[in-house]
Protein backbone atom coordinates (compact mmCIF):
# COMPACT_ATOMS: atom_id res chain seq x y z
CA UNK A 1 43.08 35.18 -89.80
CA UNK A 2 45.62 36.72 -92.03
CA UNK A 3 43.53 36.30 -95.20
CA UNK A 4 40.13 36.15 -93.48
CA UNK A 5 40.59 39.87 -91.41
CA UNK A 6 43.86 40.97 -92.69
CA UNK A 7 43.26 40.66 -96.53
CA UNK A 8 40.47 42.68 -96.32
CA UNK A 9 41.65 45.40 -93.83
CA UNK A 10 44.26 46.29 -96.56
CA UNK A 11 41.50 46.42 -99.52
CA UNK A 12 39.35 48.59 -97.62
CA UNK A 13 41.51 50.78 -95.11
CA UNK A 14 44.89 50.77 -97.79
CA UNK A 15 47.29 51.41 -94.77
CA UNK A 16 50.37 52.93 -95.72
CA UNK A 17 53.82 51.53 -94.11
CA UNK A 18 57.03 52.49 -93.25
CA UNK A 19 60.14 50.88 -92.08
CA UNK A 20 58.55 47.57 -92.52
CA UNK A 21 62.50 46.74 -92.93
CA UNK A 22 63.13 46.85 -89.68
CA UNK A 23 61.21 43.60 -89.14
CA UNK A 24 63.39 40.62 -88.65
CA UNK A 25 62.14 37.63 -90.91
CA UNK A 26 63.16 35.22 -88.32
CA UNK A 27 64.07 35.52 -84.42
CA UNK A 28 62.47 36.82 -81.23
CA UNK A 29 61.64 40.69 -81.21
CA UNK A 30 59.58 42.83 -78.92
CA UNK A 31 56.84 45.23 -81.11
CA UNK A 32 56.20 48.14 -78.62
CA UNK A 33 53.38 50.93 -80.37
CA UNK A 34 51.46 53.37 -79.01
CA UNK A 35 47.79 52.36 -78.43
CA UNK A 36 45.23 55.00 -80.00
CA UNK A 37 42.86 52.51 -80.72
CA UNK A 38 41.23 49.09 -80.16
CA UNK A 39 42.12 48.07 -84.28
CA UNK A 40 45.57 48.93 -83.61
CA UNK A 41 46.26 45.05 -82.51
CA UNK A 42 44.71 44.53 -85.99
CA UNK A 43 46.37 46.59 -88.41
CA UNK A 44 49.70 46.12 -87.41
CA UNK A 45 49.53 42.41 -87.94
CA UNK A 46 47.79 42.48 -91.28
CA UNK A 47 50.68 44.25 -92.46
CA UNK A 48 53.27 41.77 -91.41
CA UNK A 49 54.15 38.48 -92.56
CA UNK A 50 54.86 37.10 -89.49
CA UNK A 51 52.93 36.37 -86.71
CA UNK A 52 52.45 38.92 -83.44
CA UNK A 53 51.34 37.99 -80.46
CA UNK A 54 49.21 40.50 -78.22
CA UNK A 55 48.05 40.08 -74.58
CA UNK A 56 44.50 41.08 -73.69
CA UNK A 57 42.22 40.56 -70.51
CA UNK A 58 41.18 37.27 -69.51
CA UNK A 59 37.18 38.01 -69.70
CA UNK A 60 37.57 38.11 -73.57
CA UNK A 61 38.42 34.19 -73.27
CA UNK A 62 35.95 33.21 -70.90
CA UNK A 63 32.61 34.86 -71.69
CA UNK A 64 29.87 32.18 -70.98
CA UNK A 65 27.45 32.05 -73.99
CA UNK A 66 27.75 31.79 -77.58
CA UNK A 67 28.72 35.22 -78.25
CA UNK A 68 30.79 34.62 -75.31
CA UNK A 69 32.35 31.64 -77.31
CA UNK A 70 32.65 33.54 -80.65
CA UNK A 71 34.63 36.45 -78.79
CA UNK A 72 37.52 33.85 -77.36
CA UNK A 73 37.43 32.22 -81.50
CA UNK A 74 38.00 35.48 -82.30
CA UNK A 75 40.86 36.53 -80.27
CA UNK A 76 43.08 33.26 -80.27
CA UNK A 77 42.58 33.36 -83.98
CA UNK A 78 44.01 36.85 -84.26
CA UNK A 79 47.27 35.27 -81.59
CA UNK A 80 45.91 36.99 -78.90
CA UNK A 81 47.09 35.49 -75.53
CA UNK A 82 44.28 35.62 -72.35
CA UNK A 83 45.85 37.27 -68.91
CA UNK A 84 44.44 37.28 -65.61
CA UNK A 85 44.18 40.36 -63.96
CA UNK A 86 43.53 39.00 -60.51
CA UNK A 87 46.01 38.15 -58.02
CA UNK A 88 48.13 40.14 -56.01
CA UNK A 89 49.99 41.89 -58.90
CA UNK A 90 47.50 41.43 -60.95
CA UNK A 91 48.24 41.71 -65.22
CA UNK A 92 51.64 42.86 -64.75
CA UNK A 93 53.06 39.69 -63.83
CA UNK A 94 50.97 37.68 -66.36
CA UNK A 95 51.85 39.78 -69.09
CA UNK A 96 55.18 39.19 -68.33
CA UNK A 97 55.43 35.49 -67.75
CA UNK A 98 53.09 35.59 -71.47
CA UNK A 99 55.72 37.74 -73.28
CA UNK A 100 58.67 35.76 -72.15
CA UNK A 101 57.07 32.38 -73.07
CA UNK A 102 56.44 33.99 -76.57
CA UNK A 103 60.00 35.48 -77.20
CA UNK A 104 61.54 31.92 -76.40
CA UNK A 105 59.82 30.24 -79.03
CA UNK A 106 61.74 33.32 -81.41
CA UNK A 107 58.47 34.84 -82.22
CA UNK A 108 57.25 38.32 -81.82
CA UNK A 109 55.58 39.85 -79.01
CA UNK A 110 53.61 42.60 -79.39
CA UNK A 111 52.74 45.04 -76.49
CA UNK A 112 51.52 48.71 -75.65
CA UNK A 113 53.65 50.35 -73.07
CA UNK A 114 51.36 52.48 -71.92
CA UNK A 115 49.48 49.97 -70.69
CA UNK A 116 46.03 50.92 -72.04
CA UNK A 117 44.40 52.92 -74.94
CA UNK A 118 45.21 57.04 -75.11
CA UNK A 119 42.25 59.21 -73.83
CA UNK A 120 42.92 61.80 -76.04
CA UNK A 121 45.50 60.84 -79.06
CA UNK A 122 48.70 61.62 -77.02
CA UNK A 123 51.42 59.78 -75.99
CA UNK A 124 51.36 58.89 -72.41
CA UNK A 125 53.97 58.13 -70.10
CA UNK A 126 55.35 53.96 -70.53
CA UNK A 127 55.09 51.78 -67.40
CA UNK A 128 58.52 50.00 -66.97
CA UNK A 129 56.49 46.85 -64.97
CA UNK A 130 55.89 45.30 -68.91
CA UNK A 131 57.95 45.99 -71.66
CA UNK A 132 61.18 46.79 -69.82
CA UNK A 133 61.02 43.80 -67.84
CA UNK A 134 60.15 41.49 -70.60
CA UNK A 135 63.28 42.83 -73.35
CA UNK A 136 66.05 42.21 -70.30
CA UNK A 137 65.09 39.27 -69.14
CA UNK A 138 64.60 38.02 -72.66
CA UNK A 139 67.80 40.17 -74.39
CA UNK A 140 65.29 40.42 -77.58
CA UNK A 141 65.70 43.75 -79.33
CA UNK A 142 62.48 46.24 -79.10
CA UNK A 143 61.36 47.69 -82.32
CA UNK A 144 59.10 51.05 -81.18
CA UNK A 145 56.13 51.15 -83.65
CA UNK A 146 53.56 54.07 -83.88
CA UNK A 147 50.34 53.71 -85.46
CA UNK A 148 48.77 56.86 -87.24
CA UNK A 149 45.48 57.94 -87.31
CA UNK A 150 43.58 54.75 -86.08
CA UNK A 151 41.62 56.85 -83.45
CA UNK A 152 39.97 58.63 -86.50
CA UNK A 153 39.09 55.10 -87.89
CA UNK A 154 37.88 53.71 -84.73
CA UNK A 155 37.71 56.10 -81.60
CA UNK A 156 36.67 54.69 -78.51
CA UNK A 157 32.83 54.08 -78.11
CA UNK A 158 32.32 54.08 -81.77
CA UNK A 159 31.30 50.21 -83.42
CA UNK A 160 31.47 50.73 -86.97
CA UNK A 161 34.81 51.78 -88.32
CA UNK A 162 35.27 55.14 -90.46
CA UNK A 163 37.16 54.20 -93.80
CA UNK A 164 40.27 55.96 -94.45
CA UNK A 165 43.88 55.40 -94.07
CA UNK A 166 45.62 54.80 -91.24
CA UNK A 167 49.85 54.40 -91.01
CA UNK A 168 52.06 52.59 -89.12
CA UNK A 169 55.89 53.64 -89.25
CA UNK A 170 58.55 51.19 -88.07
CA UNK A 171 61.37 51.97 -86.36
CA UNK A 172 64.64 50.50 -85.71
CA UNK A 173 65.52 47.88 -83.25
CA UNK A 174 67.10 49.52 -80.14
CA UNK A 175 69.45 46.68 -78.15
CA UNK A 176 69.48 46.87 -74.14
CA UNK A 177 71.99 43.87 -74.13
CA UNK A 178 74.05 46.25 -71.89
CA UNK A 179 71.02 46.25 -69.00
CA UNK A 180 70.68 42.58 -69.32
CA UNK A 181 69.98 40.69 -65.82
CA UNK A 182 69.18 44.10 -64.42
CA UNK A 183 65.22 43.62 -64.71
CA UNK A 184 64.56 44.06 -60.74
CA UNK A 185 66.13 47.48 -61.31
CA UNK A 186 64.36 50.22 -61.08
CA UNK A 187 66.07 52.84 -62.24
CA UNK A 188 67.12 50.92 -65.21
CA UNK A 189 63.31 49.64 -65.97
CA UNK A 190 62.47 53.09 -66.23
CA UNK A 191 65.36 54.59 -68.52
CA UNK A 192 65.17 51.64 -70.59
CA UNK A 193 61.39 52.56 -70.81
CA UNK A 194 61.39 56.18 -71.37
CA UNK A 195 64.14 56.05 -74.56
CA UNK A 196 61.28 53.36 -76.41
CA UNK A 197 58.68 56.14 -75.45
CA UNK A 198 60.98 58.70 -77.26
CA UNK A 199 61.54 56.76 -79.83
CA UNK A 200 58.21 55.90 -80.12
CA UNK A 201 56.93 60.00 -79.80
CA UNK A 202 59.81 60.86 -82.81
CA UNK A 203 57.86 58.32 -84.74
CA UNK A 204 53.99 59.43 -84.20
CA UNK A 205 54.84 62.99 -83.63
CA UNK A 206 52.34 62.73 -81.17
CA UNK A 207 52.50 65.27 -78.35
CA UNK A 208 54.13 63.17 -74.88
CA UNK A 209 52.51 63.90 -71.66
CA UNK A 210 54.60 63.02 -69.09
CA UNK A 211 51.99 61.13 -66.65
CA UNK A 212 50.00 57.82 -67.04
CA UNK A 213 47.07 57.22 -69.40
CA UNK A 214 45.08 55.53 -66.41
CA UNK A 215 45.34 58.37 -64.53
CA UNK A 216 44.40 60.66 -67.69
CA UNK A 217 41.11 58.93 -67.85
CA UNK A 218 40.41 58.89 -64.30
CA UNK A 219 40.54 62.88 -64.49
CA UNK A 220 38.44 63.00 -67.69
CA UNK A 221 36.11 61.13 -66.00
CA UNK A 222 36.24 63.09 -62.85
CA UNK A 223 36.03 66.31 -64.50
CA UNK A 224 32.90 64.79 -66.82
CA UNK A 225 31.20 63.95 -63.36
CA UNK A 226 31.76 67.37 -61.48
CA UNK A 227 30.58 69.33 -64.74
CA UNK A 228 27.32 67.33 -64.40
CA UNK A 229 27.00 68.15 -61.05
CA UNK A 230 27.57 71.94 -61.73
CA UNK A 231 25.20 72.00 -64.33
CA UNK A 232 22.48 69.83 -62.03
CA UNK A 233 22.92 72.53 -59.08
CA UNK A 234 22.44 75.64 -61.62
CA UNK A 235 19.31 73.90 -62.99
CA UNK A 236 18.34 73.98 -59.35
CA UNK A 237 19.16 76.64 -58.28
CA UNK A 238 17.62 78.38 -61.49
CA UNK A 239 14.01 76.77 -60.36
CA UNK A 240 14.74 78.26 -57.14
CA UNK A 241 14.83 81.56 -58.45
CA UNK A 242 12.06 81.37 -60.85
CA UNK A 243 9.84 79.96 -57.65
C-alpha cells in the first residue's frame, strides 16, 4: 500500500514534513494528530517508513457485497484495525484493547484524540478514555502530530480530492513514565490528555475550543435544523399574508 497509495500521494499532493526526526526507527510509539480530514490516516503514513496502525469502525470490515469486500481490502491494506462499537462501552474499550495489542508488538499506533473528525478546522477538546489510557498502560512515548491543511484537500462531503499541499509537523515524544499504572485515574487521564492537546494546538496553530467535537456537530446540526424551520414558518407565514 506504501507504493500503490503512498507513492503516488507524494507525486501528486508533494506534502511537506517536519520533525520527521522525531520518529523512532524501531520501538513502540503512540502517533496522536488532530483529525481535519478523512485522508489524514493516509498522508501521514505515506510519509513514514514505518508502518502505523489506525483504528476505524467495524462496518468498514464487514460490508456485505463486493464493494462491501473491496472497502475491508482496502482498509487492512492501509493497517487499519476494525472496532466494534457495540457493547456496553462501546469503541472506547476496543480501541483500547487494539492499541495495546499493537504497541506490544513495538509498532506504532496511530490515533485521533478527539475522537472524530473537526466540524470546522479547530482543535477540539481530547477524550482521555483512548489515548491516555493506552500510553500508561503501555509506557510508550506519544509523539503529538498535526496535519495542515487536509480539510482544504478533502473536506467532509466532498469525493474527489482538491490538489495542493498539505503538511504534517512532528513533534517530540513527550514521556508519562511518571503516571504509569495510574490509567483508572481520572484526573491523571485527563492532564495527561490535555498537555498532548497543547502540544498538539502549538503545532497546528489551530484555534482550541475547549469542548468535544461530537458535541460541536450535534449543535451545527441542530442549529442547521432550526434555521430550516425558521425559514419554512416565514415562507408560511408570508403566503398567509399575501392570502
Amino acid at each position: 500500500m506504501k507504493v500503490a497509495i503512498g507513492g503516488p500521494l507524494k507525486v501528486a499532493f508533494r506534502p511537506w514534513v517536519e520533525g520527521l526526526e522525531n520518529i523512532p526507527a524501531d520501538g513502540a510509539a503512540i502517533l496522536a494528530s488532530n483529525h481535519l480530514s478523512f485522508s489524514d490516516s493516509f498522508f501521514l503514513p505515506a510519509v513514514l517508513d514505518r508502518k502505523v496502525t489506525f483504528i476505524a469502525k467495524a462496518e468498514y470490515f464487514t460490508t456485505p457485497g463486493v464493494k462491501g469486500r473491496l472497502t475491508a481490502a482496502f482498509f487492512k491494506g492501509v493497517g487499519q484495525l476494525p472496532v466494534d462499537r457495540s457493547g456496553a462501552r462501546g469503541a472506547g474499550e476496543a480501541a483500547i484493547k487494539s492499541g495495546i495489542e499493537v504497541l506490544e508488538r513495538g509498532e506504532l499506533f496511530g490515533i485521533y484524540p478527539e475522537g472524530t473528525r473537526s466540524p470546522d478546522g479547530r482543535l477540539y477538546r481530547g477524550k482521555p478514555g483512548g489515548l491516555a489510557r493506552v500510553a500508561l498502560a503501555t509506557g510508550a512515548p506519544v509523539i503529538p502530530v498535526a496535519m495542515i491543511d487536509t480539510e482544504k484537500i478533502q473536506p467532509p462531503g466532498k469525493v474527489m480530492p482538491k490538489l495542493m499541499r498539505p503538511g504534517i509537523r512532528i513533534g517530540k515524544p513527550l514521556d508519562f513514565s511518571r503516571y504509569r499504572g495510574m490509567e483508572h485515574d481520572r484526573f491523571v487521564l485527563r492532564a495527561v490528555t490535555d498537555e498532548v492537546m497543547y502540544e498538539i494546538m502549538k503545532l497546528s496553530g489551530q484555534e482550541y475550543v475547549d469542548m468535544y467535537a461530537t458535541a460541536a456537530k450535534r449543535q451545527i446540526v441542530d442549529a442547521a435544523k432550526a434555521a430550516r424551520e425558521a425559514e419554512k414558518a416565514a415562507r408560511e407565514a408570508e403566503k398567509k399574508a399575501e392570502a
